[in-house]
N, C-alpha and C. Protein backbone atom coordinates (compact mmCIF):
# COMPACT_ATOMS: atom_id res chain seq x y z
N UNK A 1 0.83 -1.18 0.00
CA UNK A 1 0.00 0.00 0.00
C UNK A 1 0.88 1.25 0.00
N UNK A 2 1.53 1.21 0.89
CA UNK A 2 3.08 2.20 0.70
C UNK A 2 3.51 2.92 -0.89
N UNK A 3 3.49 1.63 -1.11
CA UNK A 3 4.49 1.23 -2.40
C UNK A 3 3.51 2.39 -3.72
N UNK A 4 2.03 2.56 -3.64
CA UNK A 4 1.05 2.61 -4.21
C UNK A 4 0.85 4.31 -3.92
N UNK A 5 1.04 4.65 -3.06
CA UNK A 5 1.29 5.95 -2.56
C UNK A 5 2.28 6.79 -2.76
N UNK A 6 3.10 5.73 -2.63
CA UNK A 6 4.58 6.74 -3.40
C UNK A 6 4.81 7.27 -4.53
N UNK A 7 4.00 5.74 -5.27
CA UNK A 7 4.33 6.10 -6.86
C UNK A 7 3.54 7.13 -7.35
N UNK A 8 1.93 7.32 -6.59
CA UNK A 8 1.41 7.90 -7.26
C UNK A 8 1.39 9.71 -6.64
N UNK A 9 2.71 9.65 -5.70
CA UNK A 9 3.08 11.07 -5.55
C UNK A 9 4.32 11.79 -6.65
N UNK A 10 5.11 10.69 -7.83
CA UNK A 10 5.84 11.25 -8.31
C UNK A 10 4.86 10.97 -9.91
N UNK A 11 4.02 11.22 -10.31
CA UNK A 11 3.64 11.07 -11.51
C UNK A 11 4.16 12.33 -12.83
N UNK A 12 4.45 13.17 -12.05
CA UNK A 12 5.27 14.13 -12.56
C UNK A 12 6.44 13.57 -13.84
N UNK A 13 7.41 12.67 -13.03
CA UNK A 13 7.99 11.76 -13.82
C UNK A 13 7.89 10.64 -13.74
N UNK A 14 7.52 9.75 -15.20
CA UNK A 14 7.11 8.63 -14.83
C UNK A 14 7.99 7.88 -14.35
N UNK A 15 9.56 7.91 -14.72
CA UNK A 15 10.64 6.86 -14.28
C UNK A 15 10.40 6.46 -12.90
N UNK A 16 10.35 7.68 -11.90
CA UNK A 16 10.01 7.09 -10.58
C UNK A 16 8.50 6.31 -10.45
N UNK A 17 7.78 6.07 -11.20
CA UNK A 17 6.38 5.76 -11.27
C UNK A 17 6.60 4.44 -11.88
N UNK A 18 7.33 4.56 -12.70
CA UNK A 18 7.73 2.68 -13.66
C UNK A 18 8.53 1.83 -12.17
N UNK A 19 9.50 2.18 -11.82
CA UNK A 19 10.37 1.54 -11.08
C UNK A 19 9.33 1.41 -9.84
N UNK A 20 8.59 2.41 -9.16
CA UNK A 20 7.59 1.81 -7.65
C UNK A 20 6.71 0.79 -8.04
N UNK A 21 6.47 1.20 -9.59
CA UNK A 21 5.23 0.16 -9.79
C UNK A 21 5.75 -1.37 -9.57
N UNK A 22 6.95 -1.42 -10.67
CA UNK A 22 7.77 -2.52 -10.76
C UNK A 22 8.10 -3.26 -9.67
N UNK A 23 8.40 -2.73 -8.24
CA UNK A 23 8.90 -2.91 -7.30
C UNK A 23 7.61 -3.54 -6.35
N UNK A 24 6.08 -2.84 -6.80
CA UNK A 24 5.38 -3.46 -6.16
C UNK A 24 4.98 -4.97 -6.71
N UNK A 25 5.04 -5.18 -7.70
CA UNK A 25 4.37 -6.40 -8.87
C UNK A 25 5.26 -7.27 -8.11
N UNK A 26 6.78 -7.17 -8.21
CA UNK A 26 7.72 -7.91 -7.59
C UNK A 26 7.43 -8.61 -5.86
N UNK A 27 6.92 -7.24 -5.12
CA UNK A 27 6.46 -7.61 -3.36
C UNK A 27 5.43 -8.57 -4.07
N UNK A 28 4.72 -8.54 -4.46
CA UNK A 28 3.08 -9.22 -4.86
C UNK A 28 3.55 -10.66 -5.04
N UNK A 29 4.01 -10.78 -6.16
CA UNK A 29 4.60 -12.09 -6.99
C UNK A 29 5.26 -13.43 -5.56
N UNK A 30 6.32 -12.04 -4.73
CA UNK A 30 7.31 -12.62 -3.70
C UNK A 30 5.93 -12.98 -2.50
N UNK A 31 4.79 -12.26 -2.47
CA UNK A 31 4.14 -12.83 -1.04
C UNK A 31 3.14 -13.64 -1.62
N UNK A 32 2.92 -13.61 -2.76
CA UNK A 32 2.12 -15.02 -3.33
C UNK A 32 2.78 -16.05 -3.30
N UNK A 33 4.35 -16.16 -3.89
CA UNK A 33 4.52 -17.50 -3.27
C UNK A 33 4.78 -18.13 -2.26
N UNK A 34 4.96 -17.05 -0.89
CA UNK A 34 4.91 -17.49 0.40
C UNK A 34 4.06 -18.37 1.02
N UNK A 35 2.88 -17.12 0.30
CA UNK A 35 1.22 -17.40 0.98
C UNK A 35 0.95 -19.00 0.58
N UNK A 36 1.58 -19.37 -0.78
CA UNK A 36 1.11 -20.89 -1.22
C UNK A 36 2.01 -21.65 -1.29
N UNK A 37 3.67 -21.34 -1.00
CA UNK A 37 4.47 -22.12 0.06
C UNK A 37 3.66 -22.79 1.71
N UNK A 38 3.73 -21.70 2.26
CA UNK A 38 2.99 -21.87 3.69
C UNK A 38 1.70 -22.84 3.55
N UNK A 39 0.81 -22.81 2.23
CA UNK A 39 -0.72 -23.91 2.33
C UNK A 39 -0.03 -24.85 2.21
N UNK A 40 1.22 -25.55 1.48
CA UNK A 40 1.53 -26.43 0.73
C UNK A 40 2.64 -27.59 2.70
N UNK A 41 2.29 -26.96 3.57
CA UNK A 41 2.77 -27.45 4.25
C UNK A 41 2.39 -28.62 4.47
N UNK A 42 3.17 -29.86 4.82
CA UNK A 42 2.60 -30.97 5.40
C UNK A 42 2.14 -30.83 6.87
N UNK A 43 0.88 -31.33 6.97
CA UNK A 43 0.16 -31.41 7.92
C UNK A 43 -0.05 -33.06 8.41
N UNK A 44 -0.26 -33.84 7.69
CA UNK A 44 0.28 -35.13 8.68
C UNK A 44 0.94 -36.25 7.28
N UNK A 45 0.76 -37.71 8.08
CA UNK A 45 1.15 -38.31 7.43
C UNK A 45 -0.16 -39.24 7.20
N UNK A 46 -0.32 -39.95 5.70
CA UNK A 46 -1.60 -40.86 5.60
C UNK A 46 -0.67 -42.21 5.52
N UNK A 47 -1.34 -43.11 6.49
CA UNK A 47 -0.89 -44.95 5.92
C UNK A 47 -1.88 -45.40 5.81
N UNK A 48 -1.74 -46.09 4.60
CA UNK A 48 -2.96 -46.55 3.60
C UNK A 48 -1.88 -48.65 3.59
N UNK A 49 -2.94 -49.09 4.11
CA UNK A 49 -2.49 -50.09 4.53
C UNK A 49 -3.63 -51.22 3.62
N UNK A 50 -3.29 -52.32 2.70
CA UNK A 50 -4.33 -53.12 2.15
C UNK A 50 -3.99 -54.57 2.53
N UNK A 51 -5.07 -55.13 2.67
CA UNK A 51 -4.35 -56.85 3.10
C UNK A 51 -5.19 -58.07 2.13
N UNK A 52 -4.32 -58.86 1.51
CA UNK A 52 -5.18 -59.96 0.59
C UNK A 52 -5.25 -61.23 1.42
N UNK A 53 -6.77 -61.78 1.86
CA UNK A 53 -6.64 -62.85 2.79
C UNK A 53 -6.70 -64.09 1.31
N UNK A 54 -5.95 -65.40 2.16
CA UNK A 54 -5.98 -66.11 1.73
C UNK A 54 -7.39 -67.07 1.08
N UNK A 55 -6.59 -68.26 -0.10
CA UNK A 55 -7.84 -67.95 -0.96
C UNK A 55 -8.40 -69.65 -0.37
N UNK A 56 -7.85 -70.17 0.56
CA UNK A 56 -8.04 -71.19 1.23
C UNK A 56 -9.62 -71.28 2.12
N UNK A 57 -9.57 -70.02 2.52
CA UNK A 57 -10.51 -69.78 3.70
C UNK A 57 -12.07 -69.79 2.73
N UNK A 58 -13.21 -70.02 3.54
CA UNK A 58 -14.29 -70.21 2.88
C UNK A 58 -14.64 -68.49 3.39
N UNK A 59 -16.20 -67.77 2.49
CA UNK A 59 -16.30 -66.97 2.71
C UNK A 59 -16.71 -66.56 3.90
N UNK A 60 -17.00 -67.20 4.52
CA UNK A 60 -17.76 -67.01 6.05
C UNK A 60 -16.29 -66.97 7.00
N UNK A 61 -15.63 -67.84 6.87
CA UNK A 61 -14.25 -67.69 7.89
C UNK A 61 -13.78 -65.85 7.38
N UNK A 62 -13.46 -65.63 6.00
CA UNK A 62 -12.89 -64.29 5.37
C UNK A 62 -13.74 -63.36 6.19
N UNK A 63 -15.29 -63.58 6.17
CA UNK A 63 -15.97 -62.31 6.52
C UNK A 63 -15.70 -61.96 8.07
N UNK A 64 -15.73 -63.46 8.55
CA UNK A 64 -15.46 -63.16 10.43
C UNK A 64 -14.20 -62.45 10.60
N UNK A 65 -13.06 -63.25 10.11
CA UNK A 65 -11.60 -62.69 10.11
C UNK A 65 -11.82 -60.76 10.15
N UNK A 66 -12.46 -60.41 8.91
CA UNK A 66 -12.12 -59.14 8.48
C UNK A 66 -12.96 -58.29 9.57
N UNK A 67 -14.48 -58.39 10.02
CA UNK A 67 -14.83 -57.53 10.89
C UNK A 67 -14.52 -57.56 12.22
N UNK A 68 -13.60 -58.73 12.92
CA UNK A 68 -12.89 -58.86 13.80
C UNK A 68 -11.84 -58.22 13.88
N UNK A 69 -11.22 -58.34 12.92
CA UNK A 69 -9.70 -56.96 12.53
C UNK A 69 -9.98 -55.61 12.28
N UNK A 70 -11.49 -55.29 11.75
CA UNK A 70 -11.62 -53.71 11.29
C UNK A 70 -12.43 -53.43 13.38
N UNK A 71 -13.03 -54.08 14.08
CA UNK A 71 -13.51 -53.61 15.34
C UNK A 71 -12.59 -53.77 16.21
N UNK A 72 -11.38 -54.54 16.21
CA UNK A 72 -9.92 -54.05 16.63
C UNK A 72 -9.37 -53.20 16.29
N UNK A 73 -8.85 -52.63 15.02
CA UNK A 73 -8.14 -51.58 14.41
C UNK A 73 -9.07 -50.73 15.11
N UNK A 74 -10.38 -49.93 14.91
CA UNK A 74 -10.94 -49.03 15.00
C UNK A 74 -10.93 -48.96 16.06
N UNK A 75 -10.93 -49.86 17.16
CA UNK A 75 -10.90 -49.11 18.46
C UNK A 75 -9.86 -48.86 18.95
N UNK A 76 -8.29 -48.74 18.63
CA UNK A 76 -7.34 -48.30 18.65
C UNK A 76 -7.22 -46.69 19.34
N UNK A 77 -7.72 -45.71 18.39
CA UNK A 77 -7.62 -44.77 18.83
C UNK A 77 -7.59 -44.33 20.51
N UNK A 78 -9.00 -45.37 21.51
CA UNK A 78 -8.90 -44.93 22.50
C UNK A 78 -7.42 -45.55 23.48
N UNK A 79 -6.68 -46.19 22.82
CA UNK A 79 -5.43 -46.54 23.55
C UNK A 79 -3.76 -46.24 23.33
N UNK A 80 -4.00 -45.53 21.91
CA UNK A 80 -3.21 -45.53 21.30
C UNK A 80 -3.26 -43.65 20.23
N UNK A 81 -2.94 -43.00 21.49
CA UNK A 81 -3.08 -41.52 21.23
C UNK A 81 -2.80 -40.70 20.09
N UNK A 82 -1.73 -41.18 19.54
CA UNK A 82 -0.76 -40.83 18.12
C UNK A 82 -2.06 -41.07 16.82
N UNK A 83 -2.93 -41.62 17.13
CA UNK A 83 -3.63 -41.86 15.89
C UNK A 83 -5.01 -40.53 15.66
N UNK A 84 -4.56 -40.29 14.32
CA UNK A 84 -5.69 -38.55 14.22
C UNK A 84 -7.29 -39.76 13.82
N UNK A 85 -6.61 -40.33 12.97
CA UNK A 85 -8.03 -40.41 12.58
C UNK A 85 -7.48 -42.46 11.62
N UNK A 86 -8.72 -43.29 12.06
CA UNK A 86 -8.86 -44.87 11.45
C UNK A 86 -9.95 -45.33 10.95
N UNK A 87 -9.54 -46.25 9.64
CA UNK A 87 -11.04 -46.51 9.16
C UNK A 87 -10.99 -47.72 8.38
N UNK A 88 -11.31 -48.95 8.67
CA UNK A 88 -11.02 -49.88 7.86
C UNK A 88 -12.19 -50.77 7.10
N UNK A 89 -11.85 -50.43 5.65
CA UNK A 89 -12.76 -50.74 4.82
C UNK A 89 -13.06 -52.36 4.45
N UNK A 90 -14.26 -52.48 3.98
CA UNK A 90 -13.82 -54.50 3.55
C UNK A 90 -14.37 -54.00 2.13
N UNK A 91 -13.53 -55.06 1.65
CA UNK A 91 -14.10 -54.70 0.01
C UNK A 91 -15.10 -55.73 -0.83
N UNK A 92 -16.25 -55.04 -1.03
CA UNK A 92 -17.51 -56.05 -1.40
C UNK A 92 -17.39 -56.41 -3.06
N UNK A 93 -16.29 -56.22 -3.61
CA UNK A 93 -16.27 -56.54 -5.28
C UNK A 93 -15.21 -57.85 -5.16
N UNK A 94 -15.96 -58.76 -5.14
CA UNK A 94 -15.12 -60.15 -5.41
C UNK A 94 -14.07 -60.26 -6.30
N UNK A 95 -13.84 -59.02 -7.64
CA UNK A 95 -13.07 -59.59 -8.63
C UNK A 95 -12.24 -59.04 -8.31
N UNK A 96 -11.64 -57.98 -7.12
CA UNK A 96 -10.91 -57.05 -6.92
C UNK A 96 -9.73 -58.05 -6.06
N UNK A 97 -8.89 -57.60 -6.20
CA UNK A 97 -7.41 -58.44 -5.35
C UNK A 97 -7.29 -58.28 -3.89
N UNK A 98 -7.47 -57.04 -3.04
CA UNK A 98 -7.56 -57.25 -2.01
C UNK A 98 -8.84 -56.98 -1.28
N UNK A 99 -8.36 -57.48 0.21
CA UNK A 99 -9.90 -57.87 0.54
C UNK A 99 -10.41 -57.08 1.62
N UNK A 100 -9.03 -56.12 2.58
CA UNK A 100 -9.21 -55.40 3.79
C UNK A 100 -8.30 -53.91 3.46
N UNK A 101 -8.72 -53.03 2.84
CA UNK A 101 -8.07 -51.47 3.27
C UNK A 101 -8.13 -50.89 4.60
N UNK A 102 -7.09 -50.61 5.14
CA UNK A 102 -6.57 -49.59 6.17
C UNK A 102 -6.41 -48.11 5.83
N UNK A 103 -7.24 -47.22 5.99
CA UNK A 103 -7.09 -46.08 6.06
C UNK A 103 -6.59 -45.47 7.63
N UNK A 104 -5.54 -44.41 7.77
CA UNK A 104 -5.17 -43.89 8.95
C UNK A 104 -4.46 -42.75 8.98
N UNK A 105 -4.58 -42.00 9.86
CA UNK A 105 -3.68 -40.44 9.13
C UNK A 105 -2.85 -40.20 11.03
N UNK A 106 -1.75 -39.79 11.12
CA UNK A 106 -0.88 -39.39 11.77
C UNK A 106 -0.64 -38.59 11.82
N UNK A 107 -0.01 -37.35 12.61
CA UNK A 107 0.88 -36.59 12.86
C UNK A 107 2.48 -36.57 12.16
N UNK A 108 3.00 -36.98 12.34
CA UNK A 108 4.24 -38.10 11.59
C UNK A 108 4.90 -39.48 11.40
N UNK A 109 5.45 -39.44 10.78
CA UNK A 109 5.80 -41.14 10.54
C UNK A 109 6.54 -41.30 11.35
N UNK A 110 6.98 -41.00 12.80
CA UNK A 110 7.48 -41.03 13.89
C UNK A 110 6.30 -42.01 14.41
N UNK A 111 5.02 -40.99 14.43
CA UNK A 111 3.69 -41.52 15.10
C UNK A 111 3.35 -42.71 14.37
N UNK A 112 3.80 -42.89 13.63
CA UNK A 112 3.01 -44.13 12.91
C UNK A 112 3.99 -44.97 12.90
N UNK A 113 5.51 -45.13 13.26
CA UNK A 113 6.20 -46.19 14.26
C UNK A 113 5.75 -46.48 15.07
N UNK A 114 5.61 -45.47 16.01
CA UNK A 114 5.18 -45.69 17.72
C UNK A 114 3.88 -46.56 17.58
N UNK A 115 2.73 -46.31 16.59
CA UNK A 115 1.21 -46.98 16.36
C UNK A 115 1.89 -48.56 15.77
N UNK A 116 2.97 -48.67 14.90
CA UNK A 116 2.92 -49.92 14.82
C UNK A 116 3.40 -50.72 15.56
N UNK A 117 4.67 -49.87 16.50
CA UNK A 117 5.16 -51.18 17.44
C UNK A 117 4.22 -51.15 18.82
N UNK A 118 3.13 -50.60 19.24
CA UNK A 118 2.78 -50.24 20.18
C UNK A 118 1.96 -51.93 20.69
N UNK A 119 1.49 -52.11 21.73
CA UNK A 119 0.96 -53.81 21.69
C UNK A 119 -0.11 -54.24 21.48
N UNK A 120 -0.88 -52.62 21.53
CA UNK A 120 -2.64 -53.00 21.04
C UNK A 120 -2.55 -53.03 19.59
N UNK A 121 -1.88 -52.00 19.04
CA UNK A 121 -1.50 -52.68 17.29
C UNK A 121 -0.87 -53.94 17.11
N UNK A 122 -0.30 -54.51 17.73
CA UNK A 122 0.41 -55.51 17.10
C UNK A 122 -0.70 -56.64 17.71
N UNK A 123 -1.50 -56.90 18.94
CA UNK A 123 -2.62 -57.55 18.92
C UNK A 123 -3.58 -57.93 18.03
N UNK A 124 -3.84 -56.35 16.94
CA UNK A 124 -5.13 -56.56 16.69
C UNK A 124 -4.62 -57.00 15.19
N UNK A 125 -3.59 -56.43 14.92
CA UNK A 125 -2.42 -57.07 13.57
C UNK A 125 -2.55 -58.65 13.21
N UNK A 126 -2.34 -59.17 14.97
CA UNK A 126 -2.49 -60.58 14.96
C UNK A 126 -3.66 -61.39 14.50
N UNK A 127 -4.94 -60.88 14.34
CA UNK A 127 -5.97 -61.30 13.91
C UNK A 127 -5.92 -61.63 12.35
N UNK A 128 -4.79 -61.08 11.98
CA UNK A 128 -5.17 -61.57 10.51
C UNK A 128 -3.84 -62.22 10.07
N UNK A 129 -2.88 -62.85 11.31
CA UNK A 129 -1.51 -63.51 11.09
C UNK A 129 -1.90 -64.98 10.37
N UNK A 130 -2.77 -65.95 10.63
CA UNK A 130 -2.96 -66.77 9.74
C UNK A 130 -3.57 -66.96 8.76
N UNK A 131 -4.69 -65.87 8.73
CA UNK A 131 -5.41 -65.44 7.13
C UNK A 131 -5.03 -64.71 5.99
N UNK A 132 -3.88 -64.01 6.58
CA UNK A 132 -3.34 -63.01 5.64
C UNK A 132 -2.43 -63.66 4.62
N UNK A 133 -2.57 -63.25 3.24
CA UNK A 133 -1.41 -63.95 2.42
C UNK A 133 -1.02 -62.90 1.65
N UNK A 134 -1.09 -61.42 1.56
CA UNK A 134 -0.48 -60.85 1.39
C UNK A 134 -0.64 -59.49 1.79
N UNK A 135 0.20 -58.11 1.87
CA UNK A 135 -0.27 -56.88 2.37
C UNK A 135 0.73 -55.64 1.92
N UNK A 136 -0.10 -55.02 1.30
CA UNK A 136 0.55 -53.96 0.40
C UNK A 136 0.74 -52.04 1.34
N UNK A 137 1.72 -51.58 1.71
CA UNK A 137 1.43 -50.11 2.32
C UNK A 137 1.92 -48.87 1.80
N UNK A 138 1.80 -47.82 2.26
CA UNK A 138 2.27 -47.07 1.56
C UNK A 138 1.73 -45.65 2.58
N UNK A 139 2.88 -44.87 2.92
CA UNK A 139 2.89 -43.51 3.82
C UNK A 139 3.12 -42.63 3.34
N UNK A 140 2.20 -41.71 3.16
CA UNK A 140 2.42 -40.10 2.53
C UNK A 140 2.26 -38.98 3.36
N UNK A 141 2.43 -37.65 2.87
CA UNK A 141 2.78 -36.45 3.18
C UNK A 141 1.51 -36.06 3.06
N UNK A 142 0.72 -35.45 3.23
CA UNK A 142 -0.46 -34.58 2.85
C UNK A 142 -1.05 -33.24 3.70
């Protein structure tokens, strides 16, 4: 605003009027990319966790297995503080490869060590140690 005032006290000559203007476009340009530096911050971490149960099990053993592991996982939060937010999906399209998504978001991937070695995670983990035949993860920035 300064910048806008000045210039338009030397209009007399424009040179001083080109160069304030110039000088303001430049502040503008420089606090826009601050302003969308600063949004672009990471705010936590997401682990997106998927598990393929084995193809041994009949569907009734698969279905018990999985809502036994998603009403363990989910009640996590009240023991296990580090966790912002859990949600574990079962997946109802048979032709699809896996069969249990883990959604979970953290603070940092510090926090989401501490959530995996902690003993109510690794309890409720255990529910799917002999059904599980495979499990895909993946931790991001967001």
């Amino acid at each position: 605003m300064l910048g806008l005032v000045l210039a338009s006290q030397h209009t007399d000559t424009g040179n001083y009027q080109d160069v304030y203007l110039f000088h303001i476009k430049e502040i503008i340009k420089f606090a826009s990319k601050v302003i969308i530096n600063h949004l672009n911050i990471k705010y936590m971490v997401k682990h997106i966790v998927m598990f393929k149960l084995k193809d041994t099990l009949s569907k009734d053993e698969k279905l018990d297995v999985m809502n036994r592991f998603k009403a363990a996982i989910e009640a996590l939060p009240a023991s296990i503080s580090v966790i912002r937010k859990v949600f574990v999906g079962l997946n109802i399209n048979e032709a699809e490869t896996w069969d249990i998504c883990l959604e979970s978001e953290f603070d940092s991937l510090d926090d989401v060590k501490f959530y995996a070695a902690h003993p109510d995670h690794v309890a409720a983990a255990g529910i799917l140690k002999d059904a599980k035949l495979d499990r895909a993860c993946v931790d991001y920035e967001c």
